[in-house]
Protein backbone atom coordinates (compact mmCIF):
# COMPACT_ATOMS: atom_id res chain seq x y z
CA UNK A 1 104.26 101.61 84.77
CA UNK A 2 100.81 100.89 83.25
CA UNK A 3 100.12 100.40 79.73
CA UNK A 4 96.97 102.11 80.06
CA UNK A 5 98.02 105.98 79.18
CA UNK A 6 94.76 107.61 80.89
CA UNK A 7 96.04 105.62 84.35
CA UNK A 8 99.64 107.55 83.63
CA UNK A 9 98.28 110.50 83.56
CA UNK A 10 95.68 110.33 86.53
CA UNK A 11 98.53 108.85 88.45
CA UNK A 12 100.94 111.79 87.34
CA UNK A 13 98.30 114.31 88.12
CA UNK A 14 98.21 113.04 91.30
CA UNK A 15 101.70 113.32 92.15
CA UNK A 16 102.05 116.58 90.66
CA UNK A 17 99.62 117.72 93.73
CA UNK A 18 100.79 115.70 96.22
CA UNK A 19 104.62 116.96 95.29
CA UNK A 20 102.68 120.64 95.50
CA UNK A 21 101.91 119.75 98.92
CA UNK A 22 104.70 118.64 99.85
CA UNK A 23 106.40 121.85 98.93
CA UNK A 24 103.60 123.63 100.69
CA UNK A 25 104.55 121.74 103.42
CA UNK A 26 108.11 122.43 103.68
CA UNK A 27 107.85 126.32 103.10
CA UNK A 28 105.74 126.33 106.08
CA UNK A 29 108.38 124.65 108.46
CA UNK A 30 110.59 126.63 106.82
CA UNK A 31 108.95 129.11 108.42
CA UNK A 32 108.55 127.71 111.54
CA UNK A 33 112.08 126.95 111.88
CA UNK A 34 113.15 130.61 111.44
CA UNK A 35 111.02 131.74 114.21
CA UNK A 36 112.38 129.27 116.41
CA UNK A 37 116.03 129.83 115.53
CA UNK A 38 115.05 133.33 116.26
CA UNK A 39 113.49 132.61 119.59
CA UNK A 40 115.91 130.19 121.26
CA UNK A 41 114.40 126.89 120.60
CA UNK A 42 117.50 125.96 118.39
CA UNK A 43 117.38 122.20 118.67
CA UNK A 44 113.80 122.06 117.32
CA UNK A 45 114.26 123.94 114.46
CA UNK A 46 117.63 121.34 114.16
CA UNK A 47 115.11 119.13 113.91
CA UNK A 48 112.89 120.88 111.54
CA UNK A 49 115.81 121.08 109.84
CA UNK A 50 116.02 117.35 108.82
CA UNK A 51 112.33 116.99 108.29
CA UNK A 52 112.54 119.53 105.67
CA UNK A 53 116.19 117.68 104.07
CA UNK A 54 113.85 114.58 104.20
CA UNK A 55 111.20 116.35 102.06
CA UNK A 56 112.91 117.76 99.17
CA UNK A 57 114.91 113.80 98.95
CA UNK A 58 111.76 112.59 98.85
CA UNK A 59 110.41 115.40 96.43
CA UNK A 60 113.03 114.48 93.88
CA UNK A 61 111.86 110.90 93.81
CA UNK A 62 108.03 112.30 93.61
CA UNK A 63 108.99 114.33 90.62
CA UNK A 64 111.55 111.76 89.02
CA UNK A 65 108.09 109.39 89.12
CA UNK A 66 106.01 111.98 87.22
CA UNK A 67 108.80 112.74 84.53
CA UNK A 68 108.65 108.79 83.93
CA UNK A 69 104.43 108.46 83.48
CA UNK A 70 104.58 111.18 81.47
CA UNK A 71 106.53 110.09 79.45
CA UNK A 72 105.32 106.32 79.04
């Protein structure tokens, strides 16, 4: 982490929005996968599945990051 406490925070702020996105991102295949379970394409949304597993692992690392500039 930088010593420089105005780089924390622009660096914090940043991952705040890119976590947002990322959440965005995984309600809308979310959404996606539904439909497909829904209309037979079952191994896609398998698929969609794990992409979405992969996003909220990698969202707790994203927010795990923030929680630590903040508070240096």
């Amino acid at each position: 982490m930088s010593d420089n406490p105005e780089a924390n925070i622009a660096a914090a702020d940043t991952l705040t929005l890119i976590l947002h996105n990322q959440h965005a991102i995984c309600a809308a295949i979310e959404e996606i996968t539904m439909w497909l379970s829904e209309n037979g394409g079952g191994s896609v949304a398998a698929n969609a599945t794990g992409a979405m597993e992969t996003l909220d692992s990698n969202a707790q690392g994203i927010t795990d990051a923030i929680l630590r500039l903040r508070q240096s």
